[in-house]
PDB file of N, CA and C in Angstrom:
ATOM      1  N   UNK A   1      46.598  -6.295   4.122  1.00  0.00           N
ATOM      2  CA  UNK A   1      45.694  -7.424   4.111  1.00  0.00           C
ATOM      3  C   UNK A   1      44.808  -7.419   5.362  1.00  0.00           C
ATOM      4  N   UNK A   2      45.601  -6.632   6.317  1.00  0.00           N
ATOM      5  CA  UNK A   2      44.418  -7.137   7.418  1.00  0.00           C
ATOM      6  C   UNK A   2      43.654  -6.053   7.891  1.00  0.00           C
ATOM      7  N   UNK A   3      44.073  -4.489   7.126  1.00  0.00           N
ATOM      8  CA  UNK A   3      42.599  -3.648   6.818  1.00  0.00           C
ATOM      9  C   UNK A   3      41.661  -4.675   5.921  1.00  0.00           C
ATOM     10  N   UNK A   4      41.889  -4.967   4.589  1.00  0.00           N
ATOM     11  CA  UNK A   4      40.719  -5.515   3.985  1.00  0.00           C
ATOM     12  C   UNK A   4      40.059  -6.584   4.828  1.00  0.00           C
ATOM     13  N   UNK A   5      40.540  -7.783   5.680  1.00  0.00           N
ATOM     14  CA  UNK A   5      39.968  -8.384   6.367  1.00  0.00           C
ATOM     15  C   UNK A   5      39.087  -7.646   7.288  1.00  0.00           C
ATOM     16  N   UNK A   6      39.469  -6.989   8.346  1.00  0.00           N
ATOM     17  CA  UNK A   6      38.827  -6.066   9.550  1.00  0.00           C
ATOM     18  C   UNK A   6      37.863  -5.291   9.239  1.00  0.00           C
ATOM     19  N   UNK A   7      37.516  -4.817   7.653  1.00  0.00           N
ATOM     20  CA  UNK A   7      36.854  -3.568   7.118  1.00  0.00           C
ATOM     21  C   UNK A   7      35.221  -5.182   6.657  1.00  0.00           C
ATOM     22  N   UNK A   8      36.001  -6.307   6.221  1.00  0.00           N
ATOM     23  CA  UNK A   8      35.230  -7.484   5.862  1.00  0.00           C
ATOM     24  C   UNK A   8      34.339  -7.991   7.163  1.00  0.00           C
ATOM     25  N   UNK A   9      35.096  -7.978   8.033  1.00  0.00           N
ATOM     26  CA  UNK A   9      34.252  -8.708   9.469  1.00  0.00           C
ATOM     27  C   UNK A   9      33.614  -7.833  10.390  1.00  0.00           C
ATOM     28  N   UNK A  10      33.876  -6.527   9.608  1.00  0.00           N
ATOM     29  CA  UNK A  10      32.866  -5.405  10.318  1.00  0.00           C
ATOM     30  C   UNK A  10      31.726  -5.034   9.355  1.00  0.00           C
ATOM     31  N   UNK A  11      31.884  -5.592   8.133  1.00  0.00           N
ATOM     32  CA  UNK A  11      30.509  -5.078   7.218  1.00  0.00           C
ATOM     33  C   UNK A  11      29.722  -6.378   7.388  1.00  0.00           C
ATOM     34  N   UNK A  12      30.430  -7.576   7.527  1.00  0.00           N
ATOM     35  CA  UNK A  12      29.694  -9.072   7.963  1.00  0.00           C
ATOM     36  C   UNK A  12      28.794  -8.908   9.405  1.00  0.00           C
ATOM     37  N   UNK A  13      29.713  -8.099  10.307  1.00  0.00           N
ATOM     38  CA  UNK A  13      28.932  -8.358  11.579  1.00  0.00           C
ATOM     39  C   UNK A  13      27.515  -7.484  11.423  1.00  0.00           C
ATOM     40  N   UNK A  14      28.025  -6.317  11.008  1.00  0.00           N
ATOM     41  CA  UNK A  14      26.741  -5.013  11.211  1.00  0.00           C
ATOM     42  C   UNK A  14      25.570  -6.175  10.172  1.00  0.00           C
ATOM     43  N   UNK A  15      25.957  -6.607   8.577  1.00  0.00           N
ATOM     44  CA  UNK A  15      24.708  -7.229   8.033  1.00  0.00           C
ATOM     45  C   UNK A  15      24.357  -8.688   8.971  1.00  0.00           C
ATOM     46  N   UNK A  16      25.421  -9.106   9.562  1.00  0.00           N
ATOM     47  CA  UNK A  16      24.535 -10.040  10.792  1.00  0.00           C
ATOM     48  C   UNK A  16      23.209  -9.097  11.898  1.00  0.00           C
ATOM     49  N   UNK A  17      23.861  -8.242  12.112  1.00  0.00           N
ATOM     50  CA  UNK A  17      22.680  -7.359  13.506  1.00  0.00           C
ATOM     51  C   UNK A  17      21.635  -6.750  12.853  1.00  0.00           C
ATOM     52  N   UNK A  18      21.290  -6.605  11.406  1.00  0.00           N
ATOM     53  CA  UNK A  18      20.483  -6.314  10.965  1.00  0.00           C
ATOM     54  C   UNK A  18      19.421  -7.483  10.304  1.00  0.00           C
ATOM     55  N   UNK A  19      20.228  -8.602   9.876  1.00  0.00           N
ATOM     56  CA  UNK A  19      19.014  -9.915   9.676  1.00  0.00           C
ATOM     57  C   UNK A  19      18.756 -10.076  11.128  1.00  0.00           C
ATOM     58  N   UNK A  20      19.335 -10.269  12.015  1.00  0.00           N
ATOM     59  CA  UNK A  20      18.726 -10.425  13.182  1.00  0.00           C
ATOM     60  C   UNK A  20      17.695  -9.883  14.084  1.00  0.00           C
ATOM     61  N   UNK A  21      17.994  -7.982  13.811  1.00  0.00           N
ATOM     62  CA  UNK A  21      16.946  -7.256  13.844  1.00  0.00           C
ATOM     63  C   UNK A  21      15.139  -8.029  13.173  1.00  0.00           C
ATOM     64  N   UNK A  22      15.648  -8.030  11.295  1.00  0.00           N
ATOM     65  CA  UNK A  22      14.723  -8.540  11.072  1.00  0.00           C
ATOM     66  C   UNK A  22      13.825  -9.693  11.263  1.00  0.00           C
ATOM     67  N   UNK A  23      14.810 -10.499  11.903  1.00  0.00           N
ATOM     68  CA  UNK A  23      14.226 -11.815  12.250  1.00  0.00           C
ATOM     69  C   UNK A  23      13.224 -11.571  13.773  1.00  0.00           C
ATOM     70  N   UNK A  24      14.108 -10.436  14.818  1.00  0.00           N
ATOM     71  CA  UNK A  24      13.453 -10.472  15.652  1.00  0.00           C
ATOM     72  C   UNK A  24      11.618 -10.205  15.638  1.00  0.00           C
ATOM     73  N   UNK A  25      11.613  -9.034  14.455  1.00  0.00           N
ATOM     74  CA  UNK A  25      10.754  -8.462  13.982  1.00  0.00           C
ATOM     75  C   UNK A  25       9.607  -9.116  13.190  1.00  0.00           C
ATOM     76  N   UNK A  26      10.228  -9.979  12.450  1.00  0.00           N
ATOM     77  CA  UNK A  26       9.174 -11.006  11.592  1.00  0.00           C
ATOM     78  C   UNK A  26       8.811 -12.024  12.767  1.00  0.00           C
ATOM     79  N   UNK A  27       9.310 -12.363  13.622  1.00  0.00           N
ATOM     80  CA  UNK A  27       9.240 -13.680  14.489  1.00  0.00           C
ATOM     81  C   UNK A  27       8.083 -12.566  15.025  1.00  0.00           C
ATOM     82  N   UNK A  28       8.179 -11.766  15.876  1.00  0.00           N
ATOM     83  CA  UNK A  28       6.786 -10.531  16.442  1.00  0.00           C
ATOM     84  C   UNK A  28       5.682 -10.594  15.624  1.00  0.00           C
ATOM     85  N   UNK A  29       5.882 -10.322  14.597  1.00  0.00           N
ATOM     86  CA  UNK A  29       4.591 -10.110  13.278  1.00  0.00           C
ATOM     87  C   UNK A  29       4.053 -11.424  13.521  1.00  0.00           C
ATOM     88  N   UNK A  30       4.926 -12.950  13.184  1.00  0.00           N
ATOM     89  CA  UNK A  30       4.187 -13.940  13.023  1.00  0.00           C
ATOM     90  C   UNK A  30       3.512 -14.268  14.442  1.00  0.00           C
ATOM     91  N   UNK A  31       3.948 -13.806  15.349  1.00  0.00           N
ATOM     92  CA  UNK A  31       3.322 -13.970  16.783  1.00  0.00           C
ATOM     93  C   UNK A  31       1.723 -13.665  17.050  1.00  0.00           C
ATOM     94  N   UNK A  32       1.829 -11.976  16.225  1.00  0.00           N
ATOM     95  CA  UNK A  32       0.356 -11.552  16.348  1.00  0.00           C
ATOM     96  C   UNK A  32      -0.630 -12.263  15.141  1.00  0.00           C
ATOM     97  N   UNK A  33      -0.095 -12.807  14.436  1.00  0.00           N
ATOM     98  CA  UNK A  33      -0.652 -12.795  13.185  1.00  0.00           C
ATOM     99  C   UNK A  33      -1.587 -14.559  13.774  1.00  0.00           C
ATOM    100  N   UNK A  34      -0.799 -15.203  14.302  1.00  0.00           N
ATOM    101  CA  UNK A  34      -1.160 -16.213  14.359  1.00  0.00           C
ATOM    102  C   UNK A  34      -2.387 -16.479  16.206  1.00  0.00           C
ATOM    103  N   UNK A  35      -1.948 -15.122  16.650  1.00  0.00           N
ATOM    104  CA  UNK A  35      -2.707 -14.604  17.503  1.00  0.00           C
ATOM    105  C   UNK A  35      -4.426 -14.577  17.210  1.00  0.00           C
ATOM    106  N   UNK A  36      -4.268 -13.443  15.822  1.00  0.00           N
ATOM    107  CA  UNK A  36      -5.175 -12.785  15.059  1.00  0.00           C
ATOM    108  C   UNK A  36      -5.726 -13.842  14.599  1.00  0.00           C
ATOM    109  N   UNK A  37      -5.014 -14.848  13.888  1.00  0.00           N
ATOM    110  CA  UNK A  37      -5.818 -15.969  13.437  1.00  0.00           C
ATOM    111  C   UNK A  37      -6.530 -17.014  14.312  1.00  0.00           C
ATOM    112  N   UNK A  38      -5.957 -17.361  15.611  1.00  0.00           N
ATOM    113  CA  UNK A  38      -6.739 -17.932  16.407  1.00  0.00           C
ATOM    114  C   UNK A  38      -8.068 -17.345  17.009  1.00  0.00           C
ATOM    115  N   UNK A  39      -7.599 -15.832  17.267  1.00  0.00           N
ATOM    116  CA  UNK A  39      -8.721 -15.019  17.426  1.00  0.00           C
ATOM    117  C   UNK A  39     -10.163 -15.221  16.458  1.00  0.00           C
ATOM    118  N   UNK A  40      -9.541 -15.236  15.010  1.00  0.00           N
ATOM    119  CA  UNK A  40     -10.850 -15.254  13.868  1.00  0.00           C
ATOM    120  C   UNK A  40     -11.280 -16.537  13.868  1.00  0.00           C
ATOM    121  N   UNK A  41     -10.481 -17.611  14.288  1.00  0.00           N
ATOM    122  CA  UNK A  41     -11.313 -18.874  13.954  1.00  0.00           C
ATOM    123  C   UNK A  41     -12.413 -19.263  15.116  1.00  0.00           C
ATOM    124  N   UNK A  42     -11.727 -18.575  16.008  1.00  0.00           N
ATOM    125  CA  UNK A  42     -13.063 -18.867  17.325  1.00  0.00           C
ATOM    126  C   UNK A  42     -14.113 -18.067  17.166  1.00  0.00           C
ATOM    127  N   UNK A  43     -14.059 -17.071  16.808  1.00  0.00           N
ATOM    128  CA  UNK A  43     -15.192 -16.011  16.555  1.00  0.00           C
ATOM    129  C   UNK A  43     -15.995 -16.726  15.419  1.00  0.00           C
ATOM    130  N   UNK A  44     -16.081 -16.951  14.146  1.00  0.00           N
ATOM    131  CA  UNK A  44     -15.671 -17.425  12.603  1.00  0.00           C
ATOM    132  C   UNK A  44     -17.212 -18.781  13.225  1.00  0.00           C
ATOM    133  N   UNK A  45     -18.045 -18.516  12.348  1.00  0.00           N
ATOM    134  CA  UNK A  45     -19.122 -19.664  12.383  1.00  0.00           C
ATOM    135  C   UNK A  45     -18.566 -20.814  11.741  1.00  0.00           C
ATOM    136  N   UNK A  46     -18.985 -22.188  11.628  1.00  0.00           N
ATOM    137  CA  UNK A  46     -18.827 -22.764  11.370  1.00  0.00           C
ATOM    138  C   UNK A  46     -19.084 -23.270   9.864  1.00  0.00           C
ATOM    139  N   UNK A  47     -20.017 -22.347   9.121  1.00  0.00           N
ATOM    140  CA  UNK A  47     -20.822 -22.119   7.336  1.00  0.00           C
ATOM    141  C   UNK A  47     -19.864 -21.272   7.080  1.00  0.00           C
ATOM    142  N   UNK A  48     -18.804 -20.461   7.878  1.00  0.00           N
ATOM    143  CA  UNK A  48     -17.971 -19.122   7.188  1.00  0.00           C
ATOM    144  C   UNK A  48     -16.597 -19.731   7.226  1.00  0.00           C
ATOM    145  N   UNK A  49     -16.457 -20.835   8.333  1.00  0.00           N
ATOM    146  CA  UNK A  49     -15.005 -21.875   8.303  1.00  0.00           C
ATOM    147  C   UNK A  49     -15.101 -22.358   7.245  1.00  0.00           C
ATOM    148  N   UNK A  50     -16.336 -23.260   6.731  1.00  0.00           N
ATOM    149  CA  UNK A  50     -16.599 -24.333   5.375  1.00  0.00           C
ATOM    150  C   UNK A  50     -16.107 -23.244   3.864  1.00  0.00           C
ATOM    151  N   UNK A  51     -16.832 -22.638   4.024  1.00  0.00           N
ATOM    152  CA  UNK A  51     -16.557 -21.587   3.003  1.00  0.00           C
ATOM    153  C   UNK A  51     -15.228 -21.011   2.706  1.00  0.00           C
ATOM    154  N   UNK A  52     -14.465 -20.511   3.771  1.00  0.00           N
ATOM    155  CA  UNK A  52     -13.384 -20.112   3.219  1.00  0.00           C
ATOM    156  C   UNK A  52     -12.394 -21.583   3.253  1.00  0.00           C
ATOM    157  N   UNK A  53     -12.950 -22.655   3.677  1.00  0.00           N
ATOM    158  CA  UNK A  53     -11.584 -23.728   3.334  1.00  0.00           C
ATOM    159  C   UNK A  53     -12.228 -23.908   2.028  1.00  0.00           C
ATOM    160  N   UNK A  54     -13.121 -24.017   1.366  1.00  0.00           N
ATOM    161  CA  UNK A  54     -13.683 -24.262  -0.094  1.00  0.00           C
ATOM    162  C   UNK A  54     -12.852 -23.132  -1.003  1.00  0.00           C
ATOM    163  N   UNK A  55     -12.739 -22.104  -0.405  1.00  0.00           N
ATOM    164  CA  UNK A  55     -12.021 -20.958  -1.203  1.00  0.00           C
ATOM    165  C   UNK A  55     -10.782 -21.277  -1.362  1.00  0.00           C
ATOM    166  N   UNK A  56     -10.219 -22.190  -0.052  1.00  0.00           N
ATOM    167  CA  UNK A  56      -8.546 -22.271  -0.466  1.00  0.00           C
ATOM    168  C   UNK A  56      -8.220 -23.702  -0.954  1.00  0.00           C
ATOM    169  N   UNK A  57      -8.678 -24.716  -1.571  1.00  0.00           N
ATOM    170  CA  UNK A  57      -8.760 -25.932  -2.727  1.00  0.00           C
ATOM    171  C   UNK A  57      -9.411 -25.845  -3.478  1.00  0.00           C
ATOM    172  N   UNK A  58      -8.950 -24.741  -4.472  1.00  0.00           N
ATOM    173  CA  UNK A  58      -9.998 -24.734  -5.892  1.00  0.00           C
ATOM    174  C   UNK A  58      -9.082 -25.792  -6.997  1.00  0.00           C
ATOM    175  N   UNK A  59      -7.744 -26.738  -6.375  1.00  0.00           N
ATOM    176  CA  UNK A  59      -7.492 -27.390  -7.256  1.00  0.00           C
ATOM    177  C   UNK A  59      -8.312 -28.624  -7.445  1.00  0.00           C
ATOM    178  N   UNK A  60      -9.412 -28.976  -6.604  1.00  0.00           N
ATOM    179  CA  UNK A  60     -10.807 -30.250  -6.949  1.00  0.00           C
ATOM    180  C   UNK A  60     -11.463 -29.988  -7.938  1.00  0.00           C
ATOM    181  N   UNK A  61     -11.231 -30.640  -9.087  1.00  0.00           N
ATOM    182  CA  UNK A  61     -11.920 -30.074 -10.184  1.00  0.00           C
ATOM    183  C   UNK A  61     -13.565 -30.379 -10.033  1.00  0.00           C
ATOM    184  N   UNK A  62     -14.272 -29.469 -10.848  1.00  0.00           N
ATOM    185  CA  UNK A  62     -15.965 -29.586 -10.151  1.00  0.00           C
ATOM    186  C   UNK A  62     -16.393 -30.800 -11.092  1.00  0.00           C
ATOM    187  N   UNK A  63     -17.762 -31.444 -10.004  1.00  0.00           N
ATOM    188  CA  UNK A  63     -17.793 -32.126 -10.335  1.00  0.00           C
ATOM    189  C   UNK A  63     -18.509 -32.395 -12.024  1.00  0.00           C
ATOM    190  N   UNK A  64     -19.216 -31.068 -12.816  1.00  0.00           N
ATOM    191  CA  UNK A  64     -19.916 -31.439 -13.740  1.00  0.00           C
ATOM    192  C   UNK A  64     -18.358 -30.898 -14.756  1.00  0.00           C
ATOM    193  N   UNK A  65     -17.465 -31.026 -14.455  1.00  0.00           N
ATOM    194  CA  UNK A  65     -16.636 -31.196 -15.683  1.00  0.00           C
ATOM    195  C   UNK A  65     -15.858 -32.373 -16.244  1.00  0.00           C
ATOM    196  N   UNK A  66     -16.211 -32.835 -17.249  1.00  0.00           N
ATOM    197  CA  UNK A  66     -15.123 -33.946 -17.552  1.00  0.00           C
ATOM    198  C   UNK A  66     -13.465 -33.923 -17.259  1.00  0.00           C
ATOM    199  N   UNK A  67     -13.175 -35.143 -16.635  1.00  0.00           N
ATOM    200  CA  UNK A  67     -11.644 -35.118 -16.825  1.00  0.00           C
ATOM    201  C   UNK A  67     -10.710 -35.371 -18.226  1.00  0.00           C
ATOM    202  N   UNK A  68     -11.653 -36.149 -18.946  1.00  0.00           N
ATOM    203  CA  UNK A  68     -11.181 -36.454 -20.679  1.00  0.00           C
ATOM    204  C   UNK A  68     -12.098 -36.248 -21.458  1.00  0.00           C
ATOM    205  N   UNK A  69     -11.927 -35.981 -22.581  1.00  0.00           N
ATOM    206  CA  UNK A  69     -12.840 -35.800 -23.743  1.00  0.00           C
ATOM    207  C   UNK A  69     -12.917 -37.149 -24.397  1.00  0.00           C
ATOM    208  N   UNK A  70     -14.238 -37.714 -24.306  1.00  0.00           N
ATOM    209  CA  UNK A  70     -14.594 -38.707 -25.163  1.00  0.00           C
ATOM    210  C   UNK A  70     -14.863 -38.604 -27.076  1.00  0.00           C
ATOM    211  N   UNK A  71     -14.357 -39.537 -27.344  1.00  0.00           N
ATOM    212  CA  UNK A  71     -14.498 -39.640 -28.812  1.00  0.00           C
ATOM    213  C   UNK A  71     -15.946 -39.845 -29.184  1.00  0.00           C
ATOM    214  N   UNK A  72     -16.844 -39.624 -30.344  1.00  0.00           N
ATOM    215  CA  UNK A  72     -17.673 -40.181 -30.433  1.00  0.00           C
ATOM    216  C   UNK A  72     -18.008 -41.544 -30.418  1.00  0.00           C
ATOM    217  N   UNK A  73     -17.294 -42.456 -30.551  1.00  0.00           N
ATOM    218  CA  UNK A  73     -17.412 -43.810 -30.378  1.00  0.00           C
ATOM    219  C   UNK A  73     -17.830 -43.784 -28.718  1.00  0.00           C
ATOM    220  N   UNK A  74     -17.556 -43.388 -27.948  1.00  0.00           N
ATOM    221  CA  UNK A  74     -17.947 -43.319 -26.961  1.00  0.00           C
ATOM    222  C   UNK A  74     -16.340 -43.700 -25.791  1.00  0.00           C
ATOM    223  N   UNK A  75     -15.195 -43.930 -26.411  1.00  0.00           N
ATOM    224  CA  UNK A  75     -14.215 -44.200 -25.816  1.00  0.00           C
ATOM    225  C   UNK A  75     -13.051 -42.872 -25.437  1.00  0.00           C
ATOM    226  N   UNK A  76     -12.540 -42.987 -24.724  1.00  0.00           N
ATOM    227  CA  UNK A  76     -11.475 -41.979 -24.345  1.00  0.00           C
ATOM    228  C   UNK A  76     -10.658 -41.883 -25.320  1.00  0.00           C
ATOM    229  N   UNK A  77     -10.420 -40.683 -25.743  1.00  0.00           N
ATOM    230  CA  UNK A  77      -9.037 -40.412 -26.912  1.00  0.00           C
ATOM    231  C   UNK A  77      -8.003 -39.987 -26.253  1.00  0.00           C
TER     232      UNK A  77
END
């Protein structure tokens, strides 16, 4: 029993040092990334800021579309 335990808390530890690896690694990435992004927004005109926040809420529906289809009577169905 206490090979299977010991063989258990050594395959637990090594997959602990390897999420950790990865964490160290993703935590780095998001470092530059958010680097990179501060970098582009200062550079980034202010017609090219408008624009790409317009690109990321395309859930506003436009304005020449109806939200309901009217009946001919002229009332909402």
């Amino acid at each position: 029993m206490d090979l299977v335990k010991n063989h258990l808390m050594y395959a637990v530890r090594e997959e602990v040092e390897l999420l950790k690896e990865q964490i160290r690694e993703l935590v780095e990435k998001n470092s530059q990334l958010e680097r990179e992004n501060t970098l582009l927004k200062t550079l980034a005109s202010p017609e090219q800021l408008e624009k790409f926040q317009s690109r990321l809420s395309p859930e506003e529906p436009a304005p020449e579309a109806p939200e309901t289809p009217e009946a001919p009577g002229g009332s909402a169905v």
